[in-house]
C-alpha atoms as a PDB file:
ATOM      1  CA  UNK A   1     268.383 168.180 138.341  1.00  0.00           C
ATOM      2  CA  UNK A   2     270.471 170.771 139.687  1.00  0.00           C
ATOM      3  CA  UNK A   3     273.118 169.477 142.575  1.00  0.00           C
ATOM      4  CA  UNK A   4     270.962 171.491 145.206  1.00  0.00           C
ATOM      5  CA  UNK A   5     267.864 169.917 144.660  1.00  0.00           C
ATOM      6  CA  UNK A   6     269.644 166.418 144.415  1.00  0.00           C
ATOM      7  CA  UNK A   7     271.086 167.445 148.001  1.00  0.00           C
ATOM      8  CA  UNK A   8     267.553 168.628 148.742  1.00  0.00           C
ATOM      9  CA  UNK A   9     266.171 165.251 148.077  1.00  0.00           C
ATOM     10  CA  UNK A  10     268.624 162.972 149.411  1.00  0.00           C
ATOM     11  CA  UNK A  11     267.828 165.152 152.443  1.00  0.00           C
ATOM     12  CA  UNK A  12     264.174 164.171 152.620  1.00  0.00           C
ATOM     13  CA  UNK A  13     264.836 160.565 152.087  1.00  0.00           C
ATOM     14  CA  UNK A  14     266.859 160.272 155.299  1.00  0.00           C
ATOM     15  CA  UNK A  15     264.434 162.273 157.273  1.00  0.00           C
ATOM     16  CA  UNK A  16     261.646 160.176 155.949  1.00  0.00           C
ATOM     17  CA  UNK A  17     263.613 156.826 157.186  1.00  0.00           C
ATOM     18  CA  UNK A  18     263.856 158.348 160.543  1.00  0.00           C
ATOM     19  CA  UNK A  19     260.571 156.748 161.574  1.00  0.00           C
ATOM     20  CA  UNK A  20     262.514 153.574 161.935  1.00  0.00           C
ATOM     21  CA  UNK A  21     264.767 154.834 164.846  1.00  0.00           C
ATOM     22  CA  UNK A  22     262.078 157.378 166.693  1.00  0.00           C
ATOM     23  CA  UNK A  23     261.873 155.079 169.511  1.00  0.00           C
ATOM     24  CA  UNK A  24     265.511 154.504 170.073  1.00  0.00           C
ATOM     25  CA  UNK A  25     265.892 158.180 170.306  1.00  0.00           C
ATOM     26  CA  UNK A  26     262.958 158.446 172.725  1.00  0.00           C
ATOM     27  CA  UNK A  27     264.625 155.780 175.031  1.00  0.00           C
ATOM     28  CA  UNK A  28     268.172 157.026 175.172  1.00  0.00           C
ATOM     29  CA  UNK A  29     266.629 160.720 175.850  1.00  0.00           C
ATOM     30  CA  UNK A  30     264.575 159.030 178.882  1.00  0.00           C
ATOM     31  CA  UNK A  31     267.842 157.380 179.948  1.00  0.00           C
ATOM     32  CA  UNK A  32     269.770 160.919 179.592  1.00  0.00           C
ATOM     33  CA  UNK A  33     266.779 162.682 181.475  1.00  0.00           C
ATOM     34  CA  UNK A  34     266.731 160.264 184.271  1.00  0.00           C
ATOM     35  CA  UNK A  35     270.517 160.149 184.980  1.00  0.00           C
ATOM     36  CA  UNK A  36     270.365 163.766 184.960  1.00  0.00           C
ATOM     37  CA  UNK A  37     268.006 164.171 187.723  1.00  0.00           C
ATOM     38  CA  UNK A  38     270.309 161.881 189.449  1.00  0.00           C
ATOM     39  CA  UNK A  39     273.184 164.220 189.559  1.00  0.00           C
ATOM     40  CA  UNK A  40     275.010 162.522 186.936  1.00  0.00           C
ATOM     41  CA  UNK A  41     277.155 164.135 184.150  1.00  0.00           C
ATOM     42  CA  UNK A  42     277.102 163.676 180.507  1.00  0.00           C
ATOM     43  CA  UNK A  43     280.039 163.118 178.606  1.00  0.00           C
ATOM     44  CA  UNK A  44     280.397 163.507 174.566  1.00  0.00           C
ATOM     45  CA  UNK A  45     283.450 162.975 171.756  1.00  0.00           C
ATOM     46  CA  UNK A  46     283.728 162.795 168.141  1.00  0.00           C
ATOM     47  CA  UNK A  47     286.055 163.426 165.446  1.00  0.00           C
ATOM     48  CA  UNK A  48     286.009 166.153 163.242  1.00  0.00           C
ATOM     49  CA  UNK A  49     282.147 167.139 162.347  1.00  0.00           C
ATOM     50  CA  UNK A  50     281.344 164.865 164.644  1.00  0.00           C
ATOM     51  CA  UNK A  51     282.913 166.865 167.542  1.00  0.00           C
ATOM     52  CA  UNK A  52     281.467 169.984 166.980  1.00  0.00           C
ATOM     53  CA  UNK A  53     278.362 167.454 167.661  1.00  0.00           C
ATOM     54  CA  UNK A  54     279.749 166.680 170.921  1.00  0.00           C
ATOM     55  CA  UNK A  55     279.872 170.024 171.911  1.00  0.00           C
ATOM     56  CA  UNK A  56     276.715 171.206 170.818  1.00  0.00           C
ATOM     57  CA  UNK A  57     275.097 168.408 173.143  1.00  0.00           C
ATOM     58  CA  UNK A  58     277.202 169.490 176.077  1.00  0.00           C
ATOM     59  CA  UNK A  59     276.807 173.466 175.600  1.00  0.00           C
ATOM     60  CA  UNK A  60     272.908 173.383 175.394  1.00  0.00           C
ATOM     61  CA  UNK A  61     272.902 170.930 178.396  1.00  0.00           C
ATOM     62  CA  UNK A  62     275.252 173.482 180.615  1.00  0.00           C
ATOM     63  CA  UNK A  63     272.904 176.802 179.048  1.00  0.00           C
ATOM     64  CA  UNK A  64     269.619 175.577 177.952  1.00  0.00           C
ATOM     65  CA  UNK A  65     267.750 174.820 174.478  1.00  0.00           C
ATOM     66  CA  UNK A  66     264.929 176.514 174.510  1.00  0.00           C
ATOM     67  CA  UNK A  67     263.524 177.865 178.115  1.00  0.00           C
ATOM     68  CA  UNK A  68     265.926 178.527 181.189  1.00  0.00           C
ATOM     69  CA  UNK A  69     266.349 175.737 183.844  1.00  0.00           C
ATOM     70  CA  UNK A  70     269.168 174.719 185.905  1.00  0.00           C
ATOM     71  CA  UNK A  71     272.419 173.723 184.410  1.00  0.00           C
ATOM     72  CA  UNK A  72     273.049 170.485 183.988  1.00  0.00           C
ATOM     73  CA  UNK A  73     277.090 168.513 184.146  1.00  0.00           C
ATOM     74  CA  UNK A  74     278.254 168.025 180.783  1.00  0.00           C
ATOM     75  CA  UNK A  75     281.554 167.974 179.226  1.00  0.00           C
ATOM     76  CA  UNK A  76     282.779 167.694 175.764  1.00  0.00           C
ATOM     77  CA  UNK A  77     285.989 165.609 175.612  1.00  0.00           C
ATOM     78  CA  UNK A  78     286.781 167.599 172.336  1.00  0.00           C
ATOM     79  CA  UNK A  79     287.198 170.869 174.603  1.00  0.00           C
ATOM     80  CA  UNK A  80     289.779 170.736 176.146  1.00  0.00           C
ATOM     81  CA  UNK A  81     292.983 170.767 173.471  1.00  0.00           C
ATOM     82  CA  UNK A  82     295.601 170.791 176.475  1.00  0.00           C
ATOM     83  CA  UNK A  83     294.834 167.180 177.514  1.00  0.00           C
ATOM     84  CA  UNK A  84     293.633 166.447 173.998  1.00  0.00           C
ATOM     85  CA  UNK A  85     297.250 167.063 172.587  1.00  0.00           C
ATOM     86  CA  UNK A  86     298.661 165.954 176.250  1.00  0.00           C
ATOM     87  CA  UNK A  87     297.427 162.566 175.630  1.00  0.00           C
ATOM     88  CA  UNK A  88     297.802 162.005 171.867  1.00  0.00           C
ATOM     89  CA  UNK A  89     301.823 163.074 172.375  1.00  0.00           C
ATOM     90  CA  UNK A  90     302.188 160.838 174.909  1.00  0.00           C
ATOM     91  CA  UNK A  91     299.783 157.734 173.864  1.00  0.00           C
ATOM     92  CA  UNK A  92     298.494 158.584 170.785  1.00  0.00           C
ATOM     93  CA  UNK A  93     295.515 159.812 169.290  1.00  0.00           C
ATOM     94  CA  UNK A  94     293.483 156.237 170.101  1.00  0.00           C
ATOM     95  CA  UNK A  95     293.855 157.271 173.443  1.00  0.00           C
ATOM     96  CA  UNK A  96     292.610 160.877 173.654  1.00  0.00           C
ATOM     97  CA  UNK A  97     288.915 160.138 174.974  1.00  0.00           C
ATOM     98  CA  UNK A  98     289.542 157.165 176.347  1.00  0.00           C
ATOM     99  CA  UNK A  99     292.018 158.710 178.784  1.00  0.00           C
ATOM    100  CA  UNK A 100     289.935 161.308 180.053  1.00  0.00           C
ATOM    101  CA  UNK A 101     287.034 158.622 180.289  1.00  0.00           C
ATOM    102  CA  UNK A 102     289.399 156.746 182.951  1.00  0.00           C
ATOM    103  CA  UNK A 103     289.360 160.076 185.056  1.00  0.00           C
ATOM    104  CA  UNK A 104     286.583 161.671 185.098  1.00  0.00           C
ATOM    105  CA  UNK A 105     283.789 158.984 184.518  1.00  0.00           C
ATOM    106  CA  UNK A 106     281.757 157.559 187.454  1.00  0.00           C
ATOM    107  CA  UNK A 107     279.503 154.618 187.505  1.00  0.00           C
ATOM    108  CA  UNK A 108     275.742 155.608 186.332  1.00  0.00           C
ATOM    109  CA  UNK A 109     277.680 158.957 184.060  1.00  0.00           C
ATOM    110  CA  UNK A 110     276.472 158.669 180.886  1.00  0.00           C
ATOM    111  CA  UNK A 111     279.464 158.735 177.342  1.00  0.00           C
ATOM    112  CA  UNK A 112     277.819 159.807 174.112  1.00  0.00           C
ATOM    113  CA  UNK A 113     279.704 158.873 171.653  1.00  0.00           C
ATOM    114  CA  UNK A 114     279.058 160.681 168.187  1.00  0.00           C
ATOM    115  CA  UNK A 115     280.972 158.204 164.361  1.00  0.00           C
ATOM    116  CA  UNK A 116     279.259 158.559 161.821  1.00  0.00           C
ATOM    117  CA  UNK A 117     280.589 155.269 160.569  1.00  0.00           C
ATOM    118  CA  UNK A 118     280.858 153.371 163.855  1.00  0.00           C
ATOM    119  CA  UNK A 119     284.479 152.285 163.384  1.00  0.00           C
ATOM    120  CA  UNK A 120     286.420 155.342 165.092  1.00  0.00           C
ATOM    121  CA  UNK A 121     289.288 153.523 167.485  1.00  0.00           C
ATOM    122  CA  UNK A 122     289.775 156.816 169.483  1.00  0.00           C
ATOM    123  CA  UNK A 123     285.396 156.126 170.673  1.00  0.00           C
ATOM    124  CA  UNK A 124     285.993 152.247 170.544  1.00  0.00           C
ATOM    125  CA  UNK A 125     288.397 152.452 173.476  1.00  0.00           C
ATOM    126  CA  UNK A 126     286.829 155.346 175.186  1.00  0.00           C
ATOM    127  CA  UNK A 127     283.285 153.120 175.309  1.00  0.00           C
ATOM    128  CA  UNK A 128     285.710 150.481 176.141  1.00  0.00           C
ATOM    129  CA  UNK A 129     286.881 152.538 179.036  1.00  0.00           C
ATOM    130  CA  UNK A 130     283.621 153.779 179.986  1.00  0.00           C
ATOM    131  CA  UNK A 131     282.727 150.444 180.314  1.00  0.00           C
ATOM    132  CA  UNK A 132     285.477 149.172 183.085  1.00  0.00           C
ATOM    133  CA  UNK A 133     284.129 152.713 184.831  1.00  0.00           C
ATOM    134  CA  UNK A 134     280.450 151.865 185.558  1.00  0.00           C
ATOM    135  CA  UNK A 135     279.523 154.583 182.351  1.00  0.00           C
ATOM    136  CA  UNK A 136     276.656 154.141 179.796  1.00  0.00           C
ATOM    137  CA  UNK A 137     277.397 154.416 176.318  1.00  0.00           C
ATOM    138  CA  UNK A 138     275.258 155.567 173.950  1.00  0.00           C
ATOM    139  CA  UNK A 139     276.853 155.396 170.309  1.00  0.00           C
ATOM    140  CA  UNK A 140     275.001 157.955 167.816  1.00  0.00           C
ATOM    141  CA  UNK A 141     276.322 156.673 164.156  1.00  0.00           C
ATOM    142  CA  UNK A 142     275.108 155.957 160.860  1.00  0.00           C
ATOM    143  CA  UNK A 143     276.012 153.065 158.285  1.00  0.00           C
ATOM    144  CA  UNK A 144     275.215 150.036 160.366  1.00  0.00           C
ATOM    145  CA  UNK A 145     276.559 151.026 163.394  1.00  0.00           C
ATOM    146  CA  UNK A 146     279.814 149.882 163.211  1.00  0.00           C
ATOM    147  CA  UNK A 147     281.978 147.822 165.654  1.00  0.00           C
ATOM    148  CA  UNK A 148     280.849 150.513 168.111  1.00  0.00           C
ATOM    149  CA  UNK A 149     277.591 149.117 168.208  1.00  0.00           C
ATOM    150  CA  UNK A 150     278.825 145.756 169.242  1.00  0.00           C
ATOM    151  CA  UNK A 151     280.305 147.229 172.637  1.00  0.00           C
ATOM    152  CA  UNK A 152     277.166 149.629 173.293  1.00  0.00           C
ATOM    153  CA  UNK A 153     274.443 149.832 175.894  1.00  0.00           C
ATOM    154  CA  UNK A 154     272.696 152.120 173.184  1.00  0.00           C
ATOM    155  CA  UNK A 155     272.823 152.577 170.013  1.00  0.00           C
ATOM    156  CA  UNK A 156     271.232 155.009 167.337  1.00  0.00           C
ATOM    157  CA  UNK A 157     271.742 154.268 163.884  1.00  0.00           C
ATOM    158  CA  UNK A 158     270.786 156.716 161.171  1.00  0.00           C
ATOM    159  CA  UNK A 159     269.875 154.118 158.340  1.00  0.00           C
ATOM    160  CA  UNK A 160     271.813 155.525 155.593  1.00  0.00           C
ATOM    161  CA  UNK A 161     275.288 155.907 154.711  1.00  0.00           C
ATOM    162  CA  UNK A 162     275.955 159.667 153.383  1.00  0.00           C
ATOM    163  CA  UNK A 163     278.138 161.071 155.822  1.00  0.00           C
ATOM    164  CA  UNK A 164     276.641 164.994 155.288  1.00  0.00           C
ATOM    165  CA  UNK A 165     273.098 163.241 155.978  1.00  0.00           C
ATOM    166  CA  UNK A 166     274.344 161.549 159.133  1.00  0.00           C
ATOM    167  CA  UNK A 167     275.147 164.349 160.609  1.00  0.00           C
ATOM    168  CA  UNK A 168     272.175 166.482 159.845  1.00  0.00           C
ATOM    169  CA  UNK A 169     270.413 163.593 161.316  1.00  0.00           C
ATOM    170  CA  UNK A 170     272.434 163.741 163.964  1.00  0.00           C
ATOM    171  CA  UNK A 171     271.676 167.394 164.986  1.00  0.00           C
ATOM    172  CA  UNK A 172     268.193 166.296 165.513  1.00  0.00           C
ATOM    173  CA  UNK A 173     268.595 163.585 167.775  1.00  0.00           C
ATOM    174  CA  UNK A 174     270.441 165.365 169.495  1.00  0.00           C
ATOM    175  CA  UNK A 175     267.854 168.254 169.594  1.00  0.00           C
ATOM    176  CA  UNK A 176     265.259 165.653 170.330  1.00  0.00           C
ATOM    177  CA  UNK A 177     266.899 164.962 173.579  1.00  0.00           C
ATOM    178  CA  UNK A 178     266.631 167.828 174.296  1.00  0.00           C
ATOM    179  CA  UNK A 179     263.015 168.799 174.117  1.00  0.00           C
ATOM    180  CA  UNK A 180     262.574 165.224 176.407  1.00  0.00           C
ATOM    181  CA  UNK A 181     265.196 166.594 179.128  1.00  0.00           C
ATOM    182  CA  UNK A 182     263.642 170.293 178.850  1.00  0.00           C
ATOM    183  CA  UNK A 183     260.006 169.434 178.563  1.00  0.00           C
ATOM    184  CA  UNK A 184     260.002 168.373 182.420  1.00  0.00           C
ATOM    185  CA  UNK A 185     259.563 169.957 185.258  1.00  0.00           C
ATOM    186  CA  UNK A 186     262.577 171.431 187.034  1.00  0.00           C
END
């Protein structure tokens, strides 16, 4: 079997074990939806692939996905590499979302936090953060969750533990959300 079609297949096996989680995505899109409509902002992080997750949330949540509505707040802690590398010189790197969490979150805000494993310290102590602040955490990971999982109000945990596969899965939960925020009327 050639090492596309093995990537291929692996591919259809995580999709297929998607139906497990279906209505954990469906409840933290309601929960996104409804603090939206509240005036509340949405904040995201990751690390490396992950991050690029974070701001694909936030950038289809300030534009729109699929039909044009009203903006809604969003910010990508990844975005903005002043306070990123402000913070990391000055702290260190466990401290870059965390930090900004401290600021800018407000009780009912909502942090999504994108790890693939679960275990990043730089989310840990920004859901830690988030926490003292009154913010919701929603942890998107894969694995088992990690010790993220532990210290989340939500939790959505692809069930497998190929990192590439994660993330696909992880571009359609996000995408999930949404068609649940988008599908309502404005």
């Amino acid at each position: 079997m050639s090492l596309v079609k093995k990537e291929y297949e692996s591919l259809k096996s995580c999709v297929a074990g998607l139906g497990s989680i279906l209505e954990d995505i469906e409840l933290t899109g309601d929960v996104l939806l409804e603090r939206l409509r509240t005036g509340k902002t949405v904040y995201a992080c990751g690390n490396g692939g992950s991050a690029t997750d974070s701001m694909h949330l936030c950038e289809e949540l300030i534009g729109y996905y699929r039909g044009k509505r009203r903006p809604f707040p969003a910010i990508s802690l990844n975005a903005d590499c002043s306070a990123i590398t402000c913070i990391g010189n000055d702290d260190g790197f466990d401290s870059i979302f965390s930090r900004q969490i401290e600021a800018l979150g407000g009780a009912g805000d909502i942090l999504v936090g994108f790890s693939t494993s679960g275990n990043s310290e730089n989310i840990a102590h920004a859901f830690e953060a988030a926490c003292k602040n009154g913010v919701t955490t929603i942890l998107v990971s894969g694995n088992a969750g990690g010790k993220i999982k532990a210290i989340s109000d939500f939790s959505i945990v692809v069930p497998n533990s190929n990192t590439a596969r994660i993330q696909e899965m992880h571009t359609f939960i996000l995408h999930a959300w949404l068609e649940v925020i988008e599908n309502q009327d404005w």
